[in-house]
PDB file of N, CA and C in Angstrom:
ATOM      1  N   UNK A   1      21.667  26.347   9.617  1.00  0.00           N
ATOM      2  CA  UNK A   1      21.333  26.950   8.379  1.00  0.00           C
ATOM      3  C   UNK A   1      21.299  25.879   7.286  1.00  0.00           C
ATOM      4  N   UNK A   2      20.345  25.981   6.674  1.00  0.00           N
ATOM      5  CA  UNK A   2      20.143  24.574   5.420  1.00  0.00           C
ATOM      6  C   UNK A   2      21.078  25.246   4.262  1.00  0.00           C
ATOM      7  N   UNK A   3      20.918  24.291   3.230  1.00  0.00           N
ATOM      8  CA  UNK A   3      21.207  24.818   1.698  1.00  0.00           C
ATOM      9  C   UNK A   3      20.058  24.620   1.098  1.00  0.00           C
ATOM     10  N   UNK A   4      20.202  25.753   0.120  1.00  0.00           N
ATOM     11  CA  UNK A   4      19.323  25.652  -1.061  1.00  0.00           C
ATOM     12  C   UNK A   4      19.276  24.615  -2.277  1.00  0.00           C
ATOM     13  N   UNK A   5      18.403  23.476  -2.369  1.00  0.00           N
ATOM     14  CA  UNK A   5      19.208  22.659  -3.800  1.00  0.00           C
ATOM     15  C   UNK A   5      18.876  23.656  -4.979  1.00  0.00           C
ATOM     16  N   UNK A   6      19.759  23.065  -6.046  1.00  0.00           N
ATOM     17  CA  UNK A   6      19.635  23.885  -6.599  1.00  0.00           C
ATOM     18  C   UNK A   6      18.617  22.784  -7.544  1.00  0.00           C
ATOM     19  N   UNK A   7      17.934  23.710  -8.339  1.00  0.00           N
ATOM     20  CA  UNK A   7      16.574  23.302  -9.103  1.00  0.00           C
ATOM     21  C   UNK A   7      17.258  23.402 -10.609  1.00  0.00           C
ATOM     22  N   UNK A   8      16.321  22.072 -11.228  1.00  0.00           N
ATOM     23  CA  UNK A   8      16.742  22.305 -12.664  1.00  0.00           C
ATOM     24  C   UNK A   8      15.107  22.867 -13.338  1.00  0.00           C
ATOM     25  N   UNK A   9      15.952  24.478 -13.616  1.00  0.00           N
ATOM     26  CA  UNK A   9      14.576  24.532 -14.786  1.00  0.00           C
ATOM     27  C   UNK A   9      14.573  24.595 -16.117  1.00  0.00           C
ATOM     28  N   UNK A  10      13.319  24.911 -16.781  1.00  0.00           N
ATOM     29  CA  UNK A  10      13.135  24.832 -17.961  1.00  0.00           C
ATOM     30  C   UNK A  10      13.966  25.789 -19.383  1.00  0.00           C
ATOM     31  N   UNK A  11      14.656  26.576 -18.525  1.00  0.00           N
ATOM     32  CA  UNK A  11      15.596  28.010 -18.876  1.00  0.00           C
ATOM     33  C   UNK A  11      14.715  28.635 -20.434  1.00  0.00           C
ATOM     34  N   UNK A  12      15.776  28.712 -21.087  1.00  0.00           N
ATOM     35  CA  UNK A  12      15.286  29.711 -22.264  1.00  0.00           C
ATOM     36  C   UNK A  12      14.568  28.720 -23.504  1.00  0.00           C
ATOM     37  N   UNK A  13      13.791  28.635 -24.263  1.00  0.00           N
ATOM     38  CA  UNK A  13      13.473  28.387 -24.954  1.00  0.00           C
ATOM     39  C   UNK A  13      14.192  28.066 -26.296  1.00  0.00           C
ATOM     40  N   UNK A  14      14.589  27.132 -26.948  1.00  0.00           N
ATOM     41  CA  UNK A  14      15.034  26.719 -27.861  1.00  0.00           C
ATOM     42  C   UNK A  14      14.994  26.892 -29.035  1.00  0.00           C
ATOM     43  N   UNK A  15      16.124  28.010 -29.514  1.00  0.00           N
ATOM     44  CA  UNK A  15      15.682  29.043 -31.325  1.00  0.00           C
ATOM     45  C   UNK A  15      16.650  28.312 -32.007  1.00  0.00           C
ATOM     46  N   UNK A  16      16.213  27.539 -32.802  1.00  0.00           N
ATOM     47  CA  UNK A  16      17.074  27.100 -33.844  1.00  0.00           C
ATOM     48  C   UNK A  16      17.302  27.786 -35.322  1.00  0.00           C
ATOM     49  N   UNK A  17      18.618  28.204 -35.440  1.00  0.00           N
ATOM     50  CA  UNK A  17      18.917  29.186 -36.304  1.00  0.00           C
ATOM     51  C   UNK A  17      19.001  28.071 -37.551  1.00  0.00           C
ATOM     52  N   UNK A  18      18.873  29.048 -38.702  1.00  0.00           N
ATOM     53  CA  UNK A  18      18.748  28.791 -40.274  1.00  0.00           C
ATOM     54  C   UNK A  18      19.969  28.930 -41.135  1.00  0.00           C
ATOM     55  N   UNK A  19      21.076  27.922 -40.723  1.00  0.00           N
ATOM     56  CA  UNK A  19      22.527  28.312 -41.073  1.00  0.00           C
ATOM     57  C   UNK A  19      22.704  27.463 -42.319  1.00  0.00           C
ATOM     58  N   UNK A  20      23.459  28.772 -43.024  1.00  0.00           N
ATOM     59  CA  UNK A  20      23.698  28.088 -44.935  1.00  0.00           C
ATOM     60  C   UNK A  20      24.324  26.968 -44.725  1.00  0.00           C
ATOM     61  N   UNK A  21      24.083  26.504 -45.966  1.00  0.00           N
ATOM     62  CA  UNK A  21      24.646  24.676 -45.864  1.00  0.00           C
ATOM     63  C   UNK A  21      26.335  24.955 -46.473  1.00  0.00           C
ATOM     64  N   UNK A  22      26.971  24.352 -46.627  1.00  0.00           N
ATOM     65  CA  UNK A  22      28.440  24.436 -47.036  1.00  0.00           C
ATOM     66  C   UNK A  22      28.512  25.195 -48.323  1.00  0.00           C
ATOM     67  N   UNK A  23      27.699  24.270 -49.288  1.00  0.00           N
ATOM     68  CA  UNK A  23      27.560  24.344 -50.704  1.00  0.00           C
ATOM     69  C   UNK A  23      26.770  26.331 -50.467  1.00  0.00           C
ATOM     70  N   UNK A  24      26.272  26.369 -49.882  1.00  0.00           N
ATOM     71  CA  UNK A  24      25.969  28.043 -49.989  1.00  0.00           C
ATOM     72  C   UNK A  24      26.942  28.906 -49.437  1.00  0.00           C
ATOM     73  N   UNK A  25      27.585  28.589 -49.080  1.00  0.00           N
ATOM     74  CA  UNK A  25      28.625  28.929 -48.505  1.00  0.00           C
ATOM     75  C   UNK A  25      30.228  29.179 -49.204  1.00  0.00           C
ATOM     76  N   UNK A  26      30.088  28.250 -49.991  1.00  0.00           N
ATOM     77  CA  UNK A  26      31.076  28.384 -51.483  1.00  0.00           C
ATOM     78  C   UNK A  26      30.604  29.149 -51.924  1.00  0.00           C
ATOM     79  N   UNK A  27      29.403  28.775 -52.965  1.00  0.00           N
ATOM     80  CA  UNK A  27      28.766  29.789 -53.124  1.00  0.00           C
ATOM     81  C   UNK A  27      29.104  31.803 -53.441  1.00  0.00           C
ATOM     82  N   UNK A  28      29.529  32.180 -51.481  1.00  0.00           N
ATOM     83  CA  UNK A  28      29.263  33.437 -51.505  1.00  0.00           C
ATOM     84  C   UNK A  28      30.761  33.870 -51.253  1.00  0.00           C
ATOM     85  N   UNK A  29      31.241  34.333 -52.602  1.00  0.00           N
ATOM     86  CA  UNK A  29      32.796  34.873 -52.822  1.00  0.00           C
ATOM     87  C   UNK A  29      33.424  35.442 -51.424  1.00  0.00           C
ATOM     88  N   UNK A  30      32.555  36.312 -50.725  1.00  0.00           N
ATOM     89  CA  UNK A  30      33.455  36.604 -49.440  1.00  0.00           C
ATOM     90  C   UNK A  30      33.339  35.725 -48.220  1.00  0.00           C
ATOM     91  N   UNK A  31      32.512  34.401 -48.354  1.00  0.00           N
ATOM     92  CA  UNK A  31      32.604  33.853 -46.899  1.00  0.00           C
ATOM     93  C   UNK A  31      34.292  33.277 -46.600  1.00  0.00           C
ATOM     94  N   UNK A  32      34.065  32.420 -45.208  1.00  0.00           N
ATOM     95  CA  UNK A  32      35.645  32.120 -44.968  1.00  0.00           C
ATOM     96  C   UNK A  32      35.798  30.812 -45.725  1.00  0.00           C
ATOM     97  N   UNK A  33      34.806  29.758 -45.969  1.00  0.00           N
ATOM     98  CA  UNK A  33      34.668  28.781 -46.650  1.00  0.00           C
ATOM     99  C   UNK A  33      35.497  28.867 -48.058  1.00  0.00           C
ATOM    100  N   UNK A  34      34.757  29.707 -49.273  1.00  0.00           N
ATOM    101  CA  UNK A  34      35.171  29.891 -50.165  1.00  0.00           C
ATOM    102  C   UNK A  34      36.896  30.892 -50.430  1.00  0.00           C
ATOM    103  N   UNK A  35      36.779  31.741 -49.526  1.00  0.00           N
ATOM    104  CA  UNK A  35      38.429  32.038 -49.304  1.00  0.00           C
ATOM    105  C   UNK A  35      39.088  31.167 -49.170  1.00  0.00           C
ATOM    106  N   UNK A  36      38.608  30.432 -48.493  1.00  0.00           N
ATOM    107  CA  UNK A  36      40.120  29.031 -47.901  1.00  0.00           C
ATOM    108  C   UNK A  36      39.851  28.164 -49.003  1.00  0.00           C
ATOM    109  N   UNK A  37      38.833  27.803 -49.837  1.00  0.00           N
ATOM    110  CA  UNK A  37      39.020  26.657 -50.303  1.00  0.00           C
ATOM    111  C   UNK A  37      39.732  27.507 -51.950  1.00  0.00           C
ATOM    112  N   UNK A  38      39.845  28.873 -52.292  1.00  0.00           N
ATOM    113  CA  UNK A  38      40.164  29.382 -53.305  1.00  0.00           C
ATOM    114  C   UNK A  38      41.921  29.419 -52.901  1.00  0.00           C
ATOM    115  N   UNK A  39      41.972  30.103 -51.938  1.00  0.00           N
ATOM    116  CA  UNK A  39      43.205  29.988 -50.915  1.00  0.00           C
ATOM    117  C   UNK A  39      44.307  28.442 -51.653  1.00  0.00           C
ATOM    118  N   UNK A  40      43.143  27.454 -51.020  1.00  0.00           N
ATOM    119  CA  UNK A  40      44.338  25.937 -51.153  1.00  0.00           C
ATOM    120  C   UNK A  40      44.471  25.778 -52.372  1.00  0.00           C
ATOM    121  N   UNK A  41      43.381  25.974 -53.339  1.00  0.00           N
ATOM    122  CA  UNK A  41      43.708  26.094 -55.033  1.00  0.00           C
ATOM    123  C   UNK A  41      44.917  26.539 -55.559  1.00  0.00           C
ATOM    124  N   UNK A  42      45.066  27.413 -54.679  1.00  0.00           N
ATOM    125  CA  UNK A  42      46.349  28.647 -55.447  1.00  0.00           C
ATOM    126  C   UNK A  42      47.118  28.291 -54.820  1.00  0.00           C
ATOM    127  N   UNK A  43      47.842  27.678 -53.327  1.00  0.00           N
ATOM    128  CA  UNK A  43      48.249  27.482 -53.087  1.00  0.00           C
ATOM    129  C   UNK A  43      49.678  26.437 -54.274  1.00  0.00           C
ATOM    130  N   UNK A  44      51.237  26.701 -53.684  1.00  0.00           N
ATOM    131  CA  UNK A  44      51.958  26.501 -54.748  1.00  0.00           C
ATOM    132  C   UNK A  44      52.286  24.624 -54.076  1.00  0.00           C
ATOM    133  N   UNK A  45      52.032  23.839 -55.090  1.00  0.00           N
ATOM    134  CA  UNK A  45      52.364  22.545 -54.727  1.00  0.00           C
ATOM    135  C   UNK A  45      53.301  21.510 -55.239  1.00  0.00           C
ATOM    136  N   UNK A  46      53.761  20.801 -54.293  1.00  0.00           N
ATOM    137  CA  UNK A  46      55.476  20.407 -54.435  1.00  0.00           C
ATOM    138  C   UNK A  46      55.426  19.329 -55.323  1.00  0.00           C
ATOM    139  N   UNK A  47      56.428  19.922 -56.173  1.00  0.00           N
ATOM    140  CA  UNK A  47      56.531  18.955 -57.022  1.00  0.00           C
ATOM    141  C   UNK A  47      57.106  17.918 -56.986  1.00  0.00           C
ATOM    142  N   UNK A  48      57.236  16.508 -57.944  1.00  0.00           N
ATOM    143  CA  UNK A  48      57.909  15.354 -57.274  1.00  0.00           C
ATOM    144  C   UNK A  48      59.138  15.160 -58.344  1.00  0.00           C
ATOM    145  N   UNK A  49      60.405  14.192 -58.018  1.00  0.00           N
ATOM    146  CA  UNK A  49      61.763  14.261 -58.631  1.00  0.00           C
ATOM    147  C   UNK A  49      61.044  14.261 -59.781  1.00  0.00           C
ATOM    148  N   UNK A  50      60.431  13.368 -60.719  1.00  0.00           N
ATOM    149  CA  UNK A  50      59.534  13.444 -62.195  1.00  0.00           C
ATOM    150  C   UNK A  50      60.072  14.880 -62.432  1.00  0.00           C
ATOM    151  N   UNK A  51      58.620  15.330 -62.123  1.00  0.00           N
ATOM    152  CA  UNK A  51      58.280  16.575 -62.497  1.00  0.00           C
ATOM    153  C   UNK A  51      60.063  17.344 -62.472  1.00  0.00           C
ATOM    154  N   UNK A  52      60.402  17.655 -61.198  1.00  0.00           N
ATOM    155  CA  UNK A  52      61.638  18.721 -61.746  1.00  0.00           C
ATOM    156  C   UNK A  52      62.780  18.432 -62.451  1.00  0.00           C
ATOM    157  N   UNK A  53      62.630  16.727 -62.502  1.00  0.00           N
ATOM    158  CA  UNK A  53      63.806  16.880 -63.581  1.00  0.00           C
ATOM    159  C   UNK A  53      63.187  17.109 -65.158  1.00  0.00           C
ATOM    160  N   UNK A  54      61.962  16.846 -65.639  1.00  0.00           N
ATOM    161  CA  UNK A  54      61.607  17.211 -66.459  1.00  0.00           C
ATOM    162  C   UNK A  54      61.579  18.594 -67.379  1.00  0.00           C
ATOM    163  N   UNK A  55      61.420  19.082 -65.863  1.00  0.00           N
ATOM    164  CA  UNK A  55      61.489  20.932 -65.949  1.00  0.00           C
ATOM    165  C   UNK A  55      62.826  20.871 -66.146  1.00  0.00           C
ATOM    166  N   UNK A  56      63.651  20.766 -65.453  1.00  0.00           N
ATOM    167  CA  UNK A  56      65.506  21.081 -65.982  1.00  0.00           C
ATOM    168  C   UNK A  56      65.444  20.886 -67.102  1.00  0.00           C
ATOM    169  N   UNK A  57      64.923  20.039 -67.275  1.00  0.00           N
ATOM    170  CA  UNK A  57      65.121  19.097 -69.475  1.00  0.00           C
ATOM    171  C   UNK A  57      64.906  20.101 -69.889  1.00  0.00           C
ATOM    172  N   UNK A  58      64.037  20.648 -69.421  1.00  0.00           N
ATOM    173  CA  UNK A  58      63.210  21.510 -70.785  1.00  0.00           C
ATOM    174  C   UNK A  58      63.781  23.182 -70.782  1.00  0.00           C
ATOM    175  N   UNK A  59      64.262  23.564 -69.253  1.00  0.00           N
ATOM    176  CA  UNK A  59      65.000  24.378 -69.002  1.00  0.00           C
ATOM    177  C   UNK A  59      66.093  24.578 -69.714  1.00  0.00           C
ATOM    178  N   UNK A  60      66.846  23.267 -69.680  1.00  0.00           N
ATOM    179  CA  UNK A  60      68.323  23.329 -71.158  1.00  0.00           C
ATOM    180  C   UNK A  60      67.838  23.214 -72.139  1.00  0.00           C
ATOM    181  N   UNK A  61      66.701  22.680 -73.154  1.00  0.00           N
ATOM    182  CA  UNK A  61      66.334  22.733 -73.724  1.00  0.00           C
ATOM    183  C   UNK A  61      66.229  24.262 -74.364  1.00  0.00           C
ATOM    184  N   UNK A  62      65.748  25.362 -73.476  1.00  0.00           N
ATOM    185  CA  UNK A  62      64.980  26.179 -73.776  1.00  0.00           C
ATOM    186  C   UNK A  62      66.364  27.397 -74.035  1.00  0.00           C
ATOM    187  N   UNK A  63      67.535  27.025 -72.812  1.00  0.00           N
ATOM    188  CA  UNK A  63      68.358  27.737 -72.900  1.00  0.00           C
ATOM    189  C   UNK A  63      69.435  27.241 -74.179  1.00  0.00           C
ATOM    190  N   UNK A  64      69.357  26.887 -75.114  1.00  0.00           N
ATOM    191  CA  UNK A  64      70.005  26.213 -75.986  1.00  0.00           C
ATOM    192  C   UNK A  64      69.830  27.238 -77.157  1.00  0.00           C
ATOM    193  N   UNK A  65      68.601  27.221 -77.074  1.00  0.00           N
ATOM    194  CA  UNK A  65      67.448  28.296 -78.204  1.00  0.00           C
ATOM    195  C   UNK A  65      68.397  29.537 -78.490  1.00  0.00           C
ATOM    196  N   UNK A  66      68.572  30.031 -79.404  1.00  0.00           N
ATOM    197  CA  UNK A  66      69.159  31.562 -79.697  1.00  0.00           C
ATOM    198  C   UNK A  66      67.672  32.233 -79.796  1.00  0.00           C
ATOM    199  N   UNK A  67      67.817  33.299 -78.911  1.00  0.00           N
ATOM    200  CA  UNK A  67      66.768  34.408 -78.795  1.00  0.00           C
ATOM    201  C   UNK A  67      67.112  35.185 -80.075  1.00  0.00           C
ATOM    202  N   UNK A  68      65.543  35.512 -80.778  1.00  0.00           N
ATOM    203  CA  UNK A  68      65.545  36.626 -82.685  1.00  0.00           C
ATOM    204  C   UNK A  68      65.458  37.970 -82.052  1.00  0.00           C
ATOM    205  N   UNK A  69      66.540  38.407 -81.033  1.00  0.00           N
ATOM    206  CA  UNK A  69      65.638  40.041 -81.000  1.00  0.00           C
ATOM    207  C   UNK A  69      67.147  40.310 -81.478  1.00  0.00           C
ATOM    208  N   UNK A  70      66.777  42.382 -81.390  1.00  0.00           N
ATOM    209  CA  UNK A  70      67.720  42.743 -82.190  1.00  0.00           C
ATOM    210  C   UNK A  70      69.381  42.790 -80.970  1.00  0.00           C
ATOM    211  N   UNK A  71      68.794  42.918 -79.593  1.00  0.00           N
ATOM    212  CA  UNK A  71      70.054  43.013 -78.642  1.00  0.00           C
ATOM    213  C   UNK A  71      70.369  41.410 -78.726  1.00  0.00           C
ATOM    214  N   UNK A  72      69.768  40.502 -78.765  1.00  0.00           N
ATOM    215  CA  UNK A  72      70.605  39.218 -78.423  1.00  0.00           C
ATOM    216  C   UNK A  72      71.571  39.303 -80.170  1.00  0.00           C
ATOM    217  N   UNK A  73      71.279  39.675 -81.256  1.00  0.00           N
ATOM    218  CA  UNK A  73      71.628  39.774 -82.244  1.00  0.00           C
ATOM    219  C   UNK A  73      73.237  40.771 -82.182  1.00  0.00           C
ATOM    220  N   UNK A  74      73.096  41.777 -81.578  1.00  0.00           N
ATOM    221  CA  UNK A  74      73.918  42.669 -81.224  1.00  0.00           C
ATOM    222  C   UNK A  74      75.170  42.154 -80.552  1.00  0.00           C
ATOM    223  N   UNK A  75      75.057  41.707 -79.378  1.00  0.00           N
ATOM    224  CA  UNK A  75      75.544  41.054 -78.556  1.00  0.00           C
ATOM    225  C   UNK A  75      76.594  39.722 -79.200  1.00  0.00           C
ATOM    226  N   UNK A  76      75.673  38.776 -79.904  1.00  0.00           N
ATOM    227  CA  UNK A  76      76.366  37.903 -80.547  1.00  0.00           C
ATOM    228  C   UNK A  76      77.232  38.198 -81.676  1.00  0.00           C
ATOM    229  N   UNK A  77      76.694  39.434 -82.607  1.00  0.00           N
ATOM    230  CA  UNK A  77      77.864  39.805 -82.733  1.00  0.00           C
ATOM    231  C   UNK A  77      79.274  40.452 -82.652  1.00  0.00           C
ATOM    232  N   UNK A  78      79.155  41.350 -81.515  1.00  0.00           N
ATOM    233  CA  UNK A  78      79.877  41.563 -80.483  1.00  0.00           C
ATOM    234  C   UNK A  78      80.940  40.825 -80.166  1.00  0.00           C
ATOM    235  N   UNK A  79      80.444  39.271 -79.573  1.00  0.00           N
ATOM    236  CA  UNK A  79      81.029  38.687 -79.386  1.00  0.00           C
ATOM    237  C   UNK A  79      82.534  37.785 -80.261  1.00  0.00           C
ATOM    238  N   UNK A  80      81.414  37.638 -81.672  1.00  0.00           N
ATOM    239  CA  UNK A  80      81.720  37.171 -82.747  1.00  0.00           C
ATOM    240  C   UNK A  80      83.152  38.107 -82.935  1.00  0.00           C
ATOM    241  N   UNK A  81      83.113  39.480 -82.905  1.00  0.00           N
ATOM    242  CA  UNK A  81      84.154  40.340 -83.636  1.00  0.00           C
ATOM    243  C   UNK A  81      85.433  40.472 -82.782  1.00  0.00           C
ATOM    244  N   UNK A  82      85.368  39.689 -80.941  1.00  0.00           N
ATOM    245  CA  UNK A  82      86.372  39.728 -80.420  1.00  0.00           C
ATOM    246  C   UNK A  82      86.659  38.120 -80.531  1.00  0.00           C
TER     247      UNK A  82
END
């Protein structure tokens, strides 16, 4: 019993599809492109020693401040009368 070789043919014909370029692709608010790249935007990013000790500064800074409302007013004097 022989074998069959196997034959190379010409198979299916070659359709080259018409796919958006990147930039169209941003572009269109719901593709996956523009999700992910809106995505890494928002994404929260780490800050470096600089930055957070700066933020503390400004954190005591901020907590130093006497708040003008009428309960922090209340309160302090509250305090004041014991």
């Amino acid at each position: 019993m022989s074998r069959v070789k196997k034959k190379r043919t010409g198979g299916q014909p070659v359709i080259w599809l018409d796919v958006p370029r990147r930039s169209e692709k941003l572009a269109d608010p719901d593709s996956y492109e523009s999700r992910k790249r809106k995505n890494l935007d928002k994404k929260k990013k780490v800050k470096s020693v600089y930055d957070k000790h700066q933020d503390d500064q400004n954190q005591g800074e901020r907590g130093s401040e006497q708040r003008k409302t009428r309960l922090a007013d209340k309160i302090r004097k509250l305090k004041k009368d014991d």
